[in-house]
N, C-alpha and C. Protein backbone atom coordinates (compact mmCIF):
# COMPACT_ATOMS: atom_id res chain seq x y z
N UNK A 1 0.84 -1.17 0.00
CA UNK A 1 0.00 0.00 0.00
C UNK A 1 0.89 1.23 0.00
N UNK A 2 1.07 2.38 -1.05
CA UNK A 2 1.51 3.35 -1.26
C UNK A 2 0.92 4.82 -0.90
N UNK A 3 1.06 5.49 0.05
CA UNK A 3 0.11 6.69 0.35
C UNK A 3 0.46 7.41 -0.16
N UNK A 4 -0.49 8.80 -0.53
CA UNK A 4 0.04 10.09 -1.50
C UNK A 4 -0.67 10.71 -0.67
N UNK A 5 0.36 11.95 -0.53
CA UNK A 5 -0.20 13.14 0.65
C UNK A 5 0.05 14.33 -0.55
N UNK A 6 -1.01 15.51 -1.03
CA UNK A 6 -0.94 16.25 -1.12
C UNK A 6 -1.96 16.68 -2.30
N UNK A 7 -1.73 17.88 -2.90
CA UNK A 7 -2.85 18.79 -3.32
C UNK A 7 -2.76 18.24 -5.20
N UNK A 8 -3.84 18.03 -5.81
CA UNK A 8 -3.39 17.41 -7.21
C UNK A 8 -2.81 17.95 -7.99
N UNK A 9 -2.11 17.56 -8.46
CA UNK A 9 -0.35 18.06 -9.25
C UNK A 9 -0.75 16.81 -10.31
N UNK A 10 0.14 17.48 -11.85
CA UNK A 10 1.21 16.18 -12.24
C UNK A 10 1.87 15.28 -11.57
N UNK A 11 2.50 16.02 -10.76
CA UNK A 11 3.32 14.49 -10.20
C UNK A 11 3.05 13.64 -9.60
N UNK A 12 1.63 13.76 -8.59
CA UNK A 12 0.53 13.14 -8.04
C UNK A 12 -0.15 12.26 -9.15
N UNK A 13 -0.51 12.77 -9.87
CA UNK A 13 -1.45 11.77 -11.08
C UNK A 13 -0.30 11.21 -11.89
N UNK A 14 0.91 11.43 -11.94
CA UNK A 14 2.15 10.64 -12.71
C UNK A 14 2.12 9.52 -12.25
N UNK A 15 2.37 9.56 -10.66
CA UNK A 15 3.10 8.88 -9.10
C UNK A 15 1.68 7.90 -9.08
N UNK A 16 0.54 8.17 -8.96
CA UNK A 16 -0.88 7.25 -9.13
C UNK A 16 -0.73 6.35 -9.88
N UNK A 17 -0.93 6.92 -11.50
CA UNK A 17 -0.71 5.71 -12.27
C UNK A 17 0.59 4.95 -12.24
N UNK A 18 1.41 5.17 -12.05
CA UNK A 18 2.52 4.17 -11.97
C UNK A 18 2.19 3.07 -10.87
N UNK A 19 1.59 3.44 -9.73
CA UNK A 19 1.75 2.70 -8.79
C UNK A 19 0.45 1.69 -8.89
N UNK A 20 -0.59 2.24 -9.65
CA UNK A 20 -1.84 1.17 -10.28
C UNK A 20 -0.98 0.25 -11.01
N UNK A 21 -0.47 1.01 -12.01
CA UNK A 21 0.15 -0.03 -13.40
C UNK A 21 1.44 -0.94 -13.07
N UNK A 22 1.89 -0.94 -11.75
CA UNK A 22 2.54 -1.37 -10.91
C UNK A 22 1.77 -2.25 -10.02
N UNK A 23 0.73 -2.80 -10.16
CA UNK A 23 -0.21 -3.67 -9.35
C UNK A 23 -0.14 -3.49 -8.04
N UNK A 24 0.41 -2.62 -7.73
CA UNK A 24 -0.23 -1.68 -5.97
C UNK A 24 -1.22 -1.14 -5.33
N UNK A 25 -1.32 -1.19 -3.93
CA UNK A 25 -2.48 -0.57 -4.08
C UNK A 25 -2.32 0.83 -3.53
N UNK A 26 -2.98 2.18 -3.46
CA UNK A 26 -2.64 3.43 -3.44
C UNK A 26 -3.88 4.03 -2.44
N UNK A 27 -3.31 4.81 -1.68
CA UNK A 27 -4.46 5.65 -0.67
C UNK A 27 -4.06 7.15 -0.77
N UNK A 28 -4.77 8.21 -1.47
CA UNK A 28 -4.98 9.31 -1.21
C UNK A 28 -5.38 10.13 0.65
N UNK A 29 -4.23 10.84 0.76
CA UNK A 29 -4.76 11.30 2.06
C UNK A 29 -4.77 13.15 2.39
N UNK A 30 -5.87 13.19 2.89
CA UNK A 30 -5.75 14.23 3.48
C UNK A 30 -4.76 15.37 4.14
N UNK A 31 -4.92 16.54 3.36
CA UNK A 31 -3.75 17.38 3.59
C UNK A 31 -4.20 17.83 5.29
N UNK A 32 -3.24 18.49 5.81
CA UNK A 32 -4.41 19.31 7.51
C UNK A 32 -4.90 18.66 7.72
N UNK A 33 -4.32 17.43 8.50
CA UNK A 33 -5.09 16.52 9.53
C UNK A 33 -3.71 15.84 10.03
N UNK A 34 -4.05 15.09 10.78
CA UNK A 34 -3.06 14.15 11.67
C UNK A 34 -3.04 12.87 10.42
N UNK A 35 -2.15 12.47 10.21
CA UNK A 35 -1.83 11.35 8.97
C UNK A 35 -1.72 9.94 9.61
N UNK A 36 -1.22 9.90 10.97
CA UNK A 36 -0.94 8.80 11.65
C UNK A 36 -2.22 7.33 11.29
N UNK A 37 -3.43 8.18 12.04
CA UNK A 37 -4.67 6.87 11.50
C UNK A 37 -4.67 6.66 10.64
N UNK A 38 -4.90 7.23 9.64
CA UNK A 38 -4.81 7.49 8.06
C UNK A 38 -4.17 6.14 7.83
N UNK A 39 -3.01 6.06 7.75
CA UNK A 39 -2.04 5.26 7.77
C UNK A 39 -2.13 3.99 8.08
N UNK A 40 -2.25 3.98 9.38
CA UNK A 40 -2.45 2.85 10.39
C UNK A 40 -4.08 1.79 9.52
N UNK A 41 -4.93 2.86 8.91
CA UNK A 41 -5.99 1.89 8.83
C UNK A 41 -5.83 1.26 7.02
N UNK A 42 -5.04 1.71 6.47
CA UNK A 42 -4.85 2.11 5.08
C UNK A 42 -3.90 1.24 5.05
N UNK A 43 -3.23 0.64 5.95
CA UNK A 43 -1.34 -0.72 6.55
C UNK A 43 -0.84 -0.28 5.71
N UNK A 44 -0.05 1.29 4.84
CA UNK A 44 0.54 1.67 3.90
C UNK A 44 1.90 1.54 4.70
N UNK A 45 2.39 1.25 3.11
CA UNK A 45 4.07 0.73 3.62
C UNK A 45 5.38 1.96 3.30
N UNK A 46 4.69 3.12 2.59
CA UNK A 46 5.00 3.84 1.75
C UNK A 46 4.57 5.47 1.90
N UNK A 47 5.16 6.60 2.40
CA UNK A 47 4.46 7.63 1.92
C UNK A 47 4.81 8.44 1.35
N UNK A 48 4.55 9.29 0.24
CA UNK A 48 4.89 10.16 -0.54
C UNK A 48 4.22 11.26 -0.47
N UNK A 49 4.95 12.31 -0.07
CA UNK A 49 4.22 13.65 0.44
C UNK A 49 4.72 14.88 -0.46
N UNK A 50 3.71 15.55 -0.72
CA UNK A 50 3.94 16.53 -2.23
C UNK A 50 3.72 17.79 -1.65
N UNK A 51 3.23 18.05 -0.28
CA UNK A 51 2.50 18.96 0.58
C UNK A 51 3.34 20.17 0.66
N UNK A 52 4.88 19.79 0.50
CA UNK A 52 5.54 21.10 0.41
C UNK A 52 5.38 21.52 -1.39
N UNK A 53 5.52 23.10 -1.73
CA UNK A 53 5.47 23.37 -2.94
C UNK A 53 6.57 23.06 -4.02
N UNK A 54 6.69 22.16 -5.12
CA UNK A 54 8.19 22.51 -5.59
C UNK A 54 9.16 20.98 -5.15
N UNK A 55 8.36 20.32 -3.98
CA UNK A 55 9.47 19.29 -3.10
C UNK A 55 8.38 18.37 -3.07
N UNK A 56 8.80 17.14 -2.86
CA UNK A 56 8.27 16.18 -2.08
C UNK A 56 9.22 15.20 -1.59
N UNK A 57 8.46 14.19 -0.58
CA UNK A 57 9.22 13.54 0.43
C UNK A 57 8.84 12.09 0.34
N UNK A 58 9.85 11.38 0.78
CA UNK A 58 9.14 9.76 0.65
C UNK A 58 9.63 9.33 2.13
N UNK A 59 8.91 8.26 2.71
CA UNK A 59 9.17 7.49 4.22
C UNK A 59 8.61 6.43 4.19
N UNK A 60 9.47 5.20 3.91
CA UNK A 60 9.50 3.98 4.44
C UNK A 60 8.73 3.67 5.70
N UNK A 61 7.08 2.78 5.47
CA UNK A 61 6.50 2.94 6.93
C UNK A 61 6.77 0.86 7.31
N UNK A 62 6.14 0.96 8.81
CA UNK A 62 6.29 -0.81 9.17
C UNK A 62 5.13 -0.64 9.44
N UNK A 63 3.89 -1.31 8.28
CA UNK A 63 2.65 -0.80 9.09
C UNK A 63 2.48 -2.65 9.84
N UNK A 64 1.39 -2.69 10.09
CA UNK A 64 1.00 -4.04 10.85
C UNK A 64 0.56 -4.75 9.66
N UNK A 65 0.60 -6.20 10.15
CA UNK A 65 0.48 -7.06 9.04
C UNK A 65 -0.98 -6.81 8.14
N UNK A 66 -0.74 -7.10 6.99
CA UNK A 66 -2.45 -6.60 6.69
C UNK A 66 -3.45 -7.51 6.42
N UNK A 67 -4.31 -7.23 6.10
CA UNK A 67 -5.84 -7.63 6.41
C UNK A 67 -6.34 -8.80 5.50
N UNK A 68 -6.48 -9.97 5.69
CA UNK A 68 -7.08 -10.91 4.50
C UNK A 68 -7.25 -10.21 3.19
N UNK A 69 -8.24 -8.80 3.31
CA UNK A 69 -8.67 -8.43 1.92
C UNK A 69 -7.44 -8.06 1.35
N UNK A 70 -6.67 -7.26 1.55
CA UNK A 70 -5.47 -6.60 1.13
C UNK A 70 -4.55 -7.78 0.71
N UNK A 71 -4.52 -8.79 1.32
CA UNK A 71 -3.45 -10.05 0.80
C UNK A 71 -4.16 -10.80 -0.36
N UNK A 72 -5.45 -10.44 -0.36
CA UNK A 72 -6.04 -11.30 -1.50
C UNK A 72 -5.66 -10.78 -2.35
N UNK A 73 -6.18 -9.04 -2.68
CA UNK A 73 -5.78 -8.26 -3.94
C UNK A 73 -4.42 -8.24 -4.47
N UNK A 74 -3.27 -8.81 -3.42
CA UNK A 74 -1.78 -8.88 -4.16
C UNK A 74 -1.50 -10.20 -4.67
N UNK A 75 -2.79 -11.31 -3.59
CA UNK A 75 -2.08 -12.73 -4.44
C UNK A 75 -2.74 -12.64 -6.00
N UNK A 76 -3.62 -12.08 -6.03
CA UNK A 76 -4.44 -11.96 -7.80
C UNK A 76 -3.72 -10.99 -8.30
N UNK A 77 -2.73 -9.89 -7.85
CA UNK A 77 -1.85 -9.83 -8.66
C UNK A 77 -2.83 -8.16 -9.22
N UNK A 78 -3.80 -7.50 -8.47
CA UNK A 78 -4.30 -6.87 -8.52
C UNK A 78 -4.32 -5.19 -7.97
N UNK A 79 -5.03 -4.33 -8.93
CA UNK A 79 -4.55 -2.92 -8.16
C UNK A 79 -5.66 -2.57 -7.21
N UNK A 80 -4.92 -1.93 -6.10
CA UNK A 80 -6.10 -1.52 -5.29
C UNK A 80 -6.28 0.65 -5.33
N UNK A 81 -7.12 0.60 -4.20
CA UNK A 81 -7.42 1.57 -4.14
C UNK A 81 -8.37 1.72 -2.72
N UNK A 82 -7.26 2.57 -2.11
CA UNK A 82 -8.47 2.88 -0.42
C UNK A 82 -9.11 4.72 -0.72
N UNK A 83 -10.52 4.63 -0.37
CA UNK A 83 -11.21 5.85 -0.54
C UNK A 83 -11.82 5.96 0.97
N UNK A 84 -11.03 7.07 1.68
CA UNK A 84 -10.98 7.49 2.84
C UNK A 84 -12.90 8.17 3.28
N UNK A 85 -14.24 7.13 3.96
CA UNK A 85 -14.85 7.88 4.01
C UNK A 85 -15.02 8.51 5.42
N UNK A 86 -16.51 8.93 5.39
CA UNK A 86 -16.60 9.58 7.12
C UNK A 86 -17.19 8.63 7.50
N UNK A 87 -17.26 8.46 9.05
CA UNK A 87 -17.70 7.05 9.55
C UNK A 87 -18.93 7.66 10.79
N UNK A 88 -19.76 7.17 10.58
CA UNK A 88 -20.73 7.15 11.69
C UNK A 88 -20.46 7.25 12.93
N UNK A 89 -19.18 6.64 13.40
CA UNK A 89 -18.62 6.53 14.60
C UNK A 89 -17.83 7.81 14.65
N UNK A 90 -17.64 8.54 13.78
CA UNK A 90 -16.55 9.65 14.33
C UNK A 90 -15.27 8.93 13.68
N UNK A 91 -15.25 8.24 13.43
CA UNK A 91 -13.79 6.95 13.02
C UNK A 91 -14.11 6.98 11.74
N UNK A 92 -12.79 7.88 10.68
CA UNK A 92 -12.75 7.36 9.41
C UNK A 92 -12.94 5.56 8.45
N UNK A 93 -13.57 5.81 7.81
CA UNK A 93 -13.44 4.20 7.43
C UNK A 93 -12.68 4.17 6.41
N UNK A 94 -12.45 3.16 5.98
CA UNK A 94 -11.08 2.86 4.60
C UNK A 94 -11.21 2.19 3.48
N UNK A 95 -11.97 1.80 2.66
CA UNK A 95 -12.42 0.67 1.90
C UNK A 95 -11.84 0.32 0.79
N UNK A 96 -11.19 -0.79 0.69
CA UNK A 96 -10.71 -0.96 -0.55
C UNK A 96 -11.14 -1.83 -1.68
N UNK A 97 -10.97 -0.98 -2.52
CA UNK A 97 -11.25 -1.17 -3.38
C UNK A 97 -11.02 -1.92 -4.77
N UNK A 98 -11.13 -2.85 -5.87
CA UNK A 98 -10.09 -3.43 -6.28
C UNK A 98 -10.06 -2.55 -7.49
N UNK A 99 -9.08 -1.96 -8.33
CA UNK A 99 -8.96 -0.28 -8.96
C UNK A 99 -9.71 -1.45 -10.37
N UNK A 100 -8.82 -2.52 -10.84
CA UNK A 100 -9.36 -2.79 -11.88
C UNK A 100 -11.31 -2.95 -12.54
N UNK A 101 -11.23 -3.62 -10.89
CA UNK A 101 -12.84 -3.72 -11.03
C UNK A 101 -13.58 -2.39 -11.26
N UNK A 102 -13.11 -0.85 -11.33
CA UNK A 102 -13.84 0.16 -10.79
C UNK A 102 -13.58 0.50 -11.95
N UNK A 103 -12.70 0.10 -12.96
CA UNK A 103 -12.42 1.57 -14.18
C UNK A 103 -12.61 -0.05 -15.27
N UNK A 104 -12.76 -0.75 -15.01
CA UNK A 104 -13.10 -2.24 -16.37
C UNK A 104 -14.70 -3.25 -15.78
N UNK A 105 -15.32 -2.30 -15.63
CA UNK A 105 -16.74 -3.22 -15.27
C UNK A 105 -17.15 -3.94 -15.54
């Protein structure tokens, strides 16, 4: 799981598709907020932050092992996609998604 932190750029939609067409899966996150949950619920291994103007940053994460669904979509060899919603509970939810299924119906 590859996270992208920042405002949409080229290099954001460059850095996306590569990492689809790269059979990864990719989580868009929120600029101005705490990134930590984000993260943690998303088990991204990866973040790429564009948030400064002109720069961006990459950090190697150890997230926790991940989730049946997430191991399925890499043994099929498949792209994902987490879409960060609001949660009833006050607690963001994370859902992933499998990218091929969403853009080849």
């Amino acid at each position: 799981m590859v996270a992208l932190r920042g405002d949409y750029s080229p290099e954001i939609c460059t850095l996306f598709l590569a990492i689809v067409l790269h059979r990864r899966a990719v989580v868009g996150l929120p600029q101005g907020e705490d990134i930590g949950q984000h993260l943690g619920a998303a088990h991204a291994e990866a973040l790429f932050d564009f948030t400064n103007p002109g720069r961006w940053s990459y950090m190697s994460l150890s997230p926790a092992p991940p989730p049946s669904v997430l191991r399925g979509l890499r043994d099929r060899g498949a792209a994902g996609l987490v879409v960060f919603t609001s949660g009833t509970t006050g607690q963001d939810k994370a859902p992933l998604f499998d990218f091929d299924a969403l853009v080849n119906p």
